[in-house]
Protein backbone atom coordinates (compact mmCIF):
# COMPACT_ATOMS: atom_id res chain seq x y z
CA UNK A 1 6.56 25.41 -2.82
CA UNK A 2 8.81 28.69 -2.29
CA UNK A 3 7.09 31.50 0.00
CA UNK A 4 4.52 28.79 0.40
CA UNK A 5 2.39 29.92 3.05
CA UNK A 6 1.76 31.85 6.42
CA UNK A 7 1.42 30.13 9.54
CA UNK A 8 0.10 33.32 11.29
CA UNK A 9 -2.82 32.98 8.82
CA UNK A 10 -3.34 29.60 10.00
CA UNK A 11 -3.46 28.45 6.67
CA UNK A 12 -4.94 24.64 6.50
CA UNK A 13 -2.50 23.64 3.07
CA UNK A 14 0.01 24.75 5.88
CA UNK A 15 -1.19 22.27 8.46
CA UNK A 16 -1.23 19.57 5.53
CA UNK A 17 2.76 20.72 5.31
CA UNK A 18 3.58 20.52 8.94
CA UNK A 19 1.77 16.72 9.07
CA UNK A 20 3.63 15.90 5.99
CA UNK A 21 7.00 16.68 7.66
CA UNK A 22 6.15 14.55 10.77
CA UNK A 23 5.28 11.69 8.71
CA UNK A 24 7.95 9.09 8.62
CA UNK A 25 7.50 8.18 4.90
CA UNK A 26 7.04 10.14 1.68
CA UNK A 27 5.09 8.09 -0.24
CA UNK A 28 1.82 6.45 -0.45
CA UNK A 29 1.09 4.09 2.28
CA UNK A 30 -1.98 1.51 3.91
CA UNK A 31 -2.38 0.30 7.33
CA UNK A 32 -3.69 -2.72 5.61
CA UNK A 33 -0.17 -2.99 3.51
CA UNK A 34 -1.30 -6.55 3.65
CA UNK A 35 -4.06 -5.86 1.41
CA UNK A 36 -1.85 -3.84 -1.07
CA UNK A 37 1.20 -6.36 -2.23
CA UNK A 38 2.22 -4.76 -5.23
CA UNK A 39 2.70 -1.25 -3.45
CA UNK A 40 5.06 -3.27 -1.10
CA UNK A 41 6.72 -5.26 -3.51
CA UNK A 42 6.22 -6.37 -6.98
CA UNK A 43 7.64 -9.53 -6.53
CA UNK A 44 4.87 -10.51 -3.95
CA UNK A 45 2.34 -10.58 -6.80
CA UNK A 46 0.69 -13.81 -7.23
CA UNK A 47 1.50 -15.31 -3.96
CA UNK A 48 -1.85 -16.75 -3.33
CA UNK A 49 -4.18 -19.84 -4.03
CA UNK A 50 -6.31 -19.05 -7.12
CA UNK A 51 -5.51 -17.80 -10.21
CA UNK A 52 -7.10 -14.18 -9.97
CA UNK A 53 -6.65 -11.90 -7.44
CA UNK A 54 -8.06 -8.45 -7.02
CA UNK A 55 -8.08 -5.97 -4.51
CA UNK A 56 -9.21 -2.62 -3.57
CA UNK A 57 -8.19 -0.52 -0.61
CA UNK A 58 -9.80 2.90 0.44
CA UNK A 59 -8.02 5.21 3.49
CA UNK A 60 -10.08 8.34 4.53
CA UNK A 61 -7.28 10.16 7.23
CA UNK A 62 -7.03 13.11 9.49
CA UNK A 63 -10.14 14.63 8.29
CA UNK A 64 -10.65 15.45 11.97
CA UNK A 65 -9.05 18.88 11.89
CA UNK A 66 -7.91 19.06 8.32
CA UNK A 67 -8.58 18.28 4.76
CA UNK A 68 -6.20 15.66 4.89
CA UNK A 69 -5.66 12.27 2.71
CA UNK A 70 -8.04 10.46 0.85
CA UNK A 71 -6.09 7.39 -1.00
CA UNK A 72 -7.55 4.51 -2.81
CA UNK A 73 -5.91 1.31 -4.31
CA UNK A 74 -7.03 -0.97 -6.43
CA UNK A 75 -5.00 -4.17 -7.82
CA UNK A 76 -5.18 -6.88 -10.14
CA UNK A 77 -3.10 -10.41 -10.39
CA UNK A 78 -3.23 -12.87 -13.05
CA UNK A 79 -1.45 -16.51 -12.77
CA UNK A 80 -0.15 -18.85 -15.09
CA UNK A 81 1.64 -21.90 -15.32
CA UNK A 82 5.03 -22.05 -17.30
CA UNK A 83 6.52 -25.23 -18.35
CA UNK A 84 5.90 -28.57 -17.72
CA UNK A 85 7.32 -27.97 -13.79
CA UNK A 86 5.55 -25.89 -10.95
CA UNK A 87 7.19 -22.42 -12.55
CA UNK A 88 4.49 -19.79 -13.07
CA UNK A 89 4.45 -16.75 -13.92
CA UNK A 90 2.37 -13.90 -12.73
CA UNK A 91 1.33 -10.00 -14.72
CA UNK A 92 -1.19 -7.64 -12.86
CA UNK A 93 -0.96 -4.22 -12.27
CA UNK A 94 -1.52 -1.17 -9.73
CA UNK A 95 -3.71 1.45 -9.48
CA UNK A 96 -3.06 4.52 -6.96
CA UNK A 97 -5.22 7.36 -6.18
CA UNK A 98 -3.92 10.32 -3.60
CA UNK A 99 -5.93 13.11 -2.51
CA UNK A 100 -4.46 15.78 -0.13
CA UNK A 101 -4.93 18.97 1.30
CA UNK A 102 -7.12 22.50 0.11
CA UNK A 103 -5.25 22.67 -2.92
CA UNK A 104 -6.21 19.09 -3.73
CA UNK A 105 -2.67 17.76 -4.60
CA UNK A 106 -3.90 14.55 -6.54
CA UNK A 107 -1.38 12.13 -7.26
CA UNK A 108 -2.49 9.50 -9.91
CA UNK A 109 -0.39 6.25 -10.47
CA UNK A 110 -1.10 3.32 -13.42
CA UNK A 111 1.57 0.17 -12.88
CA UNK A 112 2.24 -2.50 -15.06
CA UNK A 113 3.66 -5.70 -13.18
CA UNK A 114 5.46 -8.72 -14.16
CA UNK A 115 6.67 -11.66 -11.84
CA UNK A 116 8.21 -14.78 -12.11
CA UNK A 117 8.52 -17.22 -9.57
CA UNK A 118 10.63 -19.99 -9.96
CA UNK A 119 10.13 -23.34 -8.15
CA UNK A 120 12.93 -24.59 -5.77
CA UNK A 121 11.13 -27.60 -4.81
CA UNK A 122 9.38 -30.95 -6.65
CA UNK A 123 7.49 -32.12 -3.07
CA UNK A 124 6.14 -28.89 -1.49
CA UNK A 125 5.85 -25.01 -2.27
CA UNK A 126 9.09 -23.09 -1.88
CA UNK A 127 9.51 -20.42 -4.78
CA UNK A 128 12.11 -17.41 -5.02
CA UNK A 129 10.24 -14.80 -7.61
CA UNK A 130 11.57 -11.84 -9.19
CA UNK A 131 9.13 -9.16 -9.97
CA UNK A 132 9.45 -5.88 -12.03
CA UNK A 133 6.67 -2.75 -11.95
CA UNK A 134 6.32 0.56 -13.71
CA UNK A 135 4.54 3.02 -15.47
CA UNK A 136 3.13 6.49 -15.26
CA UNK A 137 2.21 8.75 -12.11
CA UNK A 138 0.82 12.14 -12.79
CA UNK A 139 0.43 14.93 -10.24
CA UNK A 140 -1.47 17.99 -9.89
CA UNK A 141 -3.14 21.03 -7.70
CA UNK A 142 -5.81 23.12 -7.68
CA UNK A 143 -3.70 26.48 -8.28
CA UNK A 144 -6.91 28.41 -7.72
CA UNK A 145 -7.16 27.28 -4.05
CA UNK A 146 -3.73 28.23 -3.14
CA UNK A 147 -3.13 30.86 -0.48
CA UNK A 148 0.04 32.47 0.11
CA UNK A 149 1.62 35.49 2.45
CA UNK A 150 1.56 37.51 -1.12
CA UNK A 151 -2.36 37.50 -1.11
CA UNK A 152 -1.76 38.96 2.75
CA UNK A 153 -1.34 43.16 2.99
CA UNK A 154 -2.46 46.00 5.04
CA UNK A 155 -5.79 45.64 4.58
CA UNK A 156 -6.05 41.92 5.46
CA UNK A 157 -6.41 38.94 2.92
CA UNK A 158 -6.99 39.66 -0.61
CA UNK A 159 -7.86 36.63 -3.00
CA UNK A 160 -7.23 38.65 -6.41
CA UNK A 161 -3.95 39.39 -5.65
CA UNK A 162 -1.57 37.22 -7.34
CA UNK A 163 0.05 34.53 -5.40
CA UNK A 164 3.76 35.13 -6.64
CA UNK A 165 3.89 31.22 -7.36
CA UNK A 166 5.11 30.53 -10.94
CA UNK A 167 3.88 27.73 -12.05
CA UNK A 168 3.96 26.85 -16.11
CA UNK A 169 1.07 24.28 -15.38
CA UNK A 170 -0.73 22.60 -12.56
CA UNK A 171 0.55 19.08 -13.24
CA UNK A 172 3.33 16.90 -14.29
CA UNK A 173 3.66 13.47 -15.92
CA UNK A 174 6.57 11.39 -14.37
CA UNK A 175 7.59 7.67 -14.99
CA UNK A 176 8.34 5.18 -12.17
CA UNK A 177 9.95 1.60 -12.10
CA UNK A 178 10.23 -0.62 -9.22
CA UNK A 179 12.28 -4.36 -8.55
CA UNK A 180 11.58 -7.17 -5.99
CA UNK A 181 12.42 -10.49 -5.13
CA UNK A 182 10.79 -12.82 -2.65
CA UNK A 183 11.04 -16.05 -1.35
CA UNK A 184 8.53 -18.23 -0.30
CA UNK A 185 7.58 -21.77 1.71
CA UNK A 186 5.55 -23.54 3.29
CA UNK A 187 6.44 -26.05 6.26
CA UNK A 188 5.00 -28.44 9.50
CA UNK A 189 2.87 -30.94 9.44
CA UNK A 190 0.64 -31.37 6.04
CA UNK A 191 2.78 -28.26 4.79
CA UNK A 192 -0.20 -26.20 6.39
CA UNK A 193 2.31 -23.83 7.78
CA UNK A 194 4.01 -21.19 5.57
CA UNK A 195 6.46 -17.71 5.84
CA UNK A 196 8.11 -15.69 3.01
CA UNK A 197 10.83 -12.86 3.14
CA UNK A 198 11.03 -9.90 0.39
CA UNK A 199 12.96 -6.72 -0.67
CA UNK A 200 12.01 -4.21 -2.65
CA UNK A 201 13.93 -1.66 -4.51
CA UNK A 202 11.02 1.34 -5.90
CA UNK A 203 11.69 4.60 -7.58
CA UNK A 204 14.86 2.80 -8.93
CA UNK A 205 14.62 5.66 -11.98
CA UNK A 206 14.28 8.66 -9.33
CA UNK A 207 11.29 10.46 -11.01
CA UNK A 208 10.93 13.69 -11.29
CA UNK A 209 8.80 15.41 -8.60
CA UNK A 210 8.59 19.06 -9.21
CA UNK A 211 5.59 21.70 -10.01
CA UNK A 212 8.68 24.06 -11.41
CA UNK A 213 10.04 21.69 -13.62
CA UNK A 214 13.34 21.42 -11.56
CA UNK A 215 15.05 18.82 -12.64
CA UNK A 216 17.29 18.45 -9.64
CA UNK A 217 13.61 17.50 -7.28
CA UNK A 218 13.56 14.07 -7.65
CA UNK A 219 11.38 11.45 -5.61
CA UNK A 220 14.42 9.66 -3.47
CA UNK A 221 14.56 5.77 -3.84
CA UNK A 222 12.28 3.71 -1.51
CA UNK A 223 13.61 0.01 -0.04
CA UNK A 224 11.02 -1.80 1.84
CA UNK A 225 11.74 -5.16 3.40
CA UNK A 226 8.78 -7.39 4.04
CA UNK A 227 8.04 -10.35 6.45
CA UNK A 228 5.49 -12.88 6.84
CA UNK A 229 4.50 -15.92 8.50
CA UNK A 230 1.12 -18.35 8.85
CA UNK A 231 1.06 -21.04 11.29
CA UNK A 232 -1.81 -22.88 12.62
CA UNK A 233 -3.01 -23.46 16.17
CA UNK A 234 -5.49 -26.24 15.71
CA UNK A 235 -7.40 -27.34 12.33
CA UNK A 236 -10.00 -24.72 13.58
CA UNK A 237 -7.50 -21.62 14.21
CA UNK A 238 -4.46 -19.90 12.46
CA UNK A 239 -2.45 -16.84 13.26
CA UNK A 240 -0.96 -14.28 10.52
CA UNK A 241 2.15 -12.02 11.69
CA UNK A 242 3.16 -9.64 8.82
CA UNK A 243 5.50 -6.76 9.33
CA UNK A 244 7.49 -3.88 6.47
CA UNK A 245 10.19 -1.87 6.91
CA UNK A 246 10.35 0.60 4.86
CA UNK A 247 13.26 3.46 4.35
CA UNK A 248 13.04 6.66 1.63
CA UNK A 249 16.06 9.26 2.38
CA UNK A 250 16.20 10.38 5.69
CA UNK A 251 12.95 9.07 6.30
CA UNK A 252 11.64 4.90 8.24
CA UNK A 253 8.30 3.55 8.55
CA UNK A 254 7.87 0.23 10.45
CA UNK A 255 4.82 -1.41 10.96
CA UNK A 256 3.96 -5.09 11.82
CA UNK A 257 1.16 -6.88 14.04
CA UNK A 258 -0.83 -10.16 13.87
CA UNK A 259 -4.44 -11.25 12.81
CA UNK A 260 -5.86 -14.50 15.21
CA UNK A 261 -8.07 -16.38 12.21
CA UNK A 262 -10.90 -18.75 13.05
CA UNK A 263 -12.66 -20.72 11.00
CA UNK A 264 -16.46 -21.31 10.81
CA UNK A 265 -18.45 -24.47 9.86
CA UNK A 266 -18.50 -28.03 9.39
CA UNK A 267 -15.13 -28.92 7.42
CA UNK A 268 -11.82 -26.85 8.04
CA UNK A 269 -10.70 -27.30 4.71
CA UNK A 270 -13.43 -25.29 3.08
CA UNK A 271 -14.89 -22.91 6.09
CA UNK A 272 -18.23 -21.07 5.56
CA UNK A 273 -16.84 -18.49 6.95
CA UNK A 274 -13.32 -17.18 8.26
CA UNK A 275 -13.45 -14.69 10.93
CA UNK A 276 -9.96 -12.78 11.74
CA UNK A 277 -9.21 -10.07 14.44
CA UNK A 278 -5.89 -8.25 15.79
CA UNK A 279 -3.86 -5.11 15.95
CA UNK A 280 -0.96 -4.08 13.79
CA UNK A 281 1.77 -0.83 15.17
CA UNK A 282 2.74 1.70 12.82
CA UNK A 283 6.07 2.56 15.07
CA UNK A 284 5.70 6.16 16.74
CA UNK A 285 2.50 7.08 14.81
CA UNK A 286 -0.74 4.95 15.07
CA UNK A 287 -2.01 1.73 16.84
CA UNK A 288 -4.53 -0.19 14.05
CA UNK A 289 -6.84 -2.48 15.11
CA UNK A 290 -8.19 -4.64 12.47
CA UNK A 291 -11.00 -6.48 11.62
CA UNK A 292 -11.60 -8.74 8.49
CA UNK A 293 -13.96 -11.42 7.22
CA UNK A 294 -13.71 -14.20 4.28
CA UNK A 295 -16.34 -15.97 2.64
CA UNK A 296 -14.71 -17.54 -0.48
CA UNK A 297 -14.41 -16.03 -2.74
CA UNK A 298 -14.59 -12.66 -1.03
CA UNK A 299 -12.84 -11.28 2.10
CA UNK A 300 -13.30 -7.47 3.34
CA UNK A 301 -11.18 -5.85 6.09
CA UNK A 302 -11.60 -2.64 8.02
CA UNK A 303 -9.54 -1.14 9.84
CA UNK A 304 -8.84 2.29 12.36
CA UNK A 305 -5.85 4.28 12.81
CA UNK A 306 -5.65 5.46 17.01
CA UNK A 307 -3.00 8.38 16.26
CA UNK A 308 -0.14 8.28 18.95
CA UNK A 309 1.80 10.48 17.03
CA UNK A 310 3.50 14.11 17.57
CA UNK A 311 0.12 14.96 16.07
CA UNK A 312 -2.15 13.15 18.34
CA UNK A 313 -3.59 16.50 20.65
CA UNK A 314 -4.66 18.06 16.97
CA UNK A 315 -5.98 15.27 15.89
CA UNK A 316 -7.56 14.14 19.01
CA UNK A 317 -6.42 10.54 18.79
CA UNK A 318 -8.34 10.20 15.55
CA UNK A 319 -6.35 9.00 11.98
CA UNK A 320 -7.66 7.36 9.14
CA UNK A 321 -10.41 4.65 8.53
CA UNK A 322 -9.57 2.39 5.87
CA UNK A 323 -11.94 -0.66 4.39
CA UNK A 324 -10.31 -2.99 1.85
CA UNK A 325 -11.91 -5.63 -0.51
CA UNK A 326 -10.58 -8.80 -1.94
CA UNK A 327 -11.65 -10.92 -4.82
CA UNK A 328 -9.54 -14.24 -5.14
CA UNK A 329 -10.90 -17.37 -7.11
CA UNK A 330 -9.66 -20.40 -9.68
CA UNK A 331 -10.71 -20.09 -13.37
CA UNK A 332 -12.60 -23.34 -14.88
CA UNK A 333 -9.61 -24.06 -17.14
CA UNK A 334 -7.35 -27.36 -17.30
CA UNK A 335 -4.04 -25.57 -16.24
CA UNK A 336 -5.46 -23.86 -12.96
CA UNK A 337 -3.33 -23.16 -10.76
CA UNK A 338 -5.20 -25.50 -8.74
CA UNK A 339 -4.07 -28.54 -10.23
CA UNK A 340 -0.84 -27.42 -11.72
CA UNK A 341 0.87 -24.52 -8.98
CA UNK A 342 1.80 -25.19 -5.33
CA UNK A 343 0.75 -22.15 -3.61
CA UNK A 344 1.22 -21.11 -0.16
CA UNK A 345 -1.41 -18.50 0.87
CA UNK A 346 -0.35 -15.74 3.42
C-alpha cells in the first residue's frame, strides 16, 4: 500500500512487510509440501494407492514476535478408471486459507482440479499425467486496523484521523488457473521401488492482485519443479527423498529432505503401524524436522520450522509449527483402483 506505514512507530503490519520482503516466495507455501500436492502441482493429484485421498494441512508461523501467518489447506482426490486399459483419471480440488498480519490480510482460495494420467506401460506402473486447476481466490483486510504515518501528528498518534488510504472496498475477487504434467514409475525388485518428476506452470492467467483496482498489479507466474523418489532398505524399512523448486519473478524457494520409514508388526505388506522421521531444508530460511505416523487408513505429520533466516535474531530461532492429516482408502466398488489401476505410492 502507498504511504503504508512508519517504521519509527514500530508499526507490527510493518514488520509483517519487512518479513514479507525477505521471504523468497510470494505465495502460499507448507514445509510439509509433501502433504499439499495440488498446491505443488495439479498434475500430481491422484498419485497414490486408494481411490480417495484427503488431506488437511495447518501452519501457525512467526507468532513469536509478530502476528504473523496462520494458513490452512485442505484437499480432496477422487480416482477412476477410464477404459478398458490402466488409464484413469483423477478430479479433486483445493482449498486455501491465509491469515496475515494486524490488518488480517485473509486470502481465500477454492480450486477445481482435473488430471489425467495416461498409462505408458501393460507390466508395471509408469504414467505421464496432465493436470489442469482453477477457480476463485478472494482477498481482503481489516481497513479498521490499519495504521499509517497520516494518523501520526504533533500530538502523537491519533486513531480518528483518516488514514489517507483510498480504498473503494476491503476485498477483491480474482480468478486463477494452473497446468502440470508429471511422470511417474515404479522400479527394482517386485517394482517396490518408485520416483516421479513434475512441472508446474500456476498463475498462467496473471490475476489481478490489487486493493486499488490497478489493473497493471498482477500476481507474477509461479513454475515449480518437483522431485521424488521411494526406495526400500529391507522389507522392514523405506526411505522418501522429495524436493521443489519453485521460482515467481525475481523471487526462488528450494526445499528438499528425506523421511527414514519403518514399519511395525507382523507382515510388511500390511504394517500396524508405519513410523517415519527426518529433516527437510528450506534453502537460506528454515531447517524442518519432521515427524509423521500411518495407521491405514490415516497418517498425521508434524512438523517445526528452526528459522536460519535474515530473520532468525527477531524471531529467536522460532518459525512455524505445522500438523497435517491424511485420509487415503479404496471404495467397496468392482472398478477400485485396487484391482483395476497400477499405482505407485510416494
Amino acid at each position: 500500500m502507498k504511504n503504508v506505514l512508519n517504521w519509527r512507530r514500530y508499526s507490527f503490519t510493518g514488520i509483517l512487510l519487512c518479513a514479507l520482503t525477505l521471504t523468497h516466495a510470494q505465495d502460499i507455501h507448507f514445509s510439509q509440501f509433501f502433504e499439499a500436492p495440488l498446491l505443488r502441482n495439479p498434475s500430481l493429484a491422484g498419485i497414490y494407492s486408494g481411490d480417495v485421498r484427503i488431506q488437511g494441512v495447518y501452519r501457525d508461523q512467526w507468532n513469536s514476535f509478530t502476528n504473523a501467518y496462520r494458513t490452512g489447506s485442505l484437499n480432496a482426490e477422487y480416482k477412476m478408471p477410464v477404459g478398458k486399459g490402466d488409464d484413469f483419471m483423477t478430479i479433486g480440488g483445493q482449498v486455501l486459507f491465509d491469515k496475515a498480519g494486524t490488518v488480517g490480510l485473509t486470502t481465500t482460495s477454492l480450486l477445481p482440479a482435473l488430471n489425467y494420467h495416461k498409462s505408458l506401460s501393460n507390466e508395471k506402473a509408469m504414467y505421464l499425467s496432465l493436470g489442469f486447476m482453477g477457480g476463485m481466490i478472494r482477498k481482503s483486510i481489516d481497513a479498521s486496523k490499519m495504521t499509517t504515518d497520516n494518523q501520526y501528528g504533533p500530538g502523537g498518534y491519533d486513531p480518528t484521523a483518516p488514514t489517507g488510504e483510498i480504498l473503494t472496498t476491503p476485498n477483491f475477487n480474482t480468478w486463477d488457473a494452473s497446468v502440470g504434467m508429471s511422470f511417474n514409475t515404479t522400479f527394482g525388485e517386485d517394482k517396490a521401488n518408485s520416483y516421479f518428476l513434475g512441472a508446474a506452470y500456476h498463475h498462467l492467467n496473471r490475476p489481478k492482485n490489487s486493493f486499488y483496482r490497478n489493473a497493471s498489479i498482477e500476481l507474477k507466474p509461479k513454475y515449480v519443479f518437483s522431485g521424488g523418489i521411494t526406495f526400500g532398505v529391507d522389507e522392514y524399512s523405506y526411505f522418501i527423498v522429495q524436493a521443489d523448486h519453485s521460482i515467481q519473478g525475481s523471487f526462488t524457494e528450494t526445499v528438499g529432505g528425506a523421511l527414514y520409514s519403518y514399519k511395525l508388526g507382523d507382515d510388511p505388506v500390511n504394517p500396524l503401524y508405519t513410523i517415519h522421521a527426518g529433516a527437510f531444508l528450506r534453502w537460506k530460511d528454515a531447517l524442518i524436522p519432521v515427524i509423521k505416523l500411518d495407521r491405514y487408513p490415516l497418517s498425521v505429520a508434524l512438523s517445526y520450522d528452526v528459522n536460519v533466516s535474515q530473520l532468525k535474531t527477531a524471531s529467536q530461532g522460532r518459525g512455524g509449527v505445522e500438523i497435517s492429516l491424511s485420509w487415503i482408502s479404496y471404495l467397496d466398488r468392482d472398478n477400485s483402483s485396487r484391482d483395476k489401476v497400477l499405482c505407485p505410492r510416494f
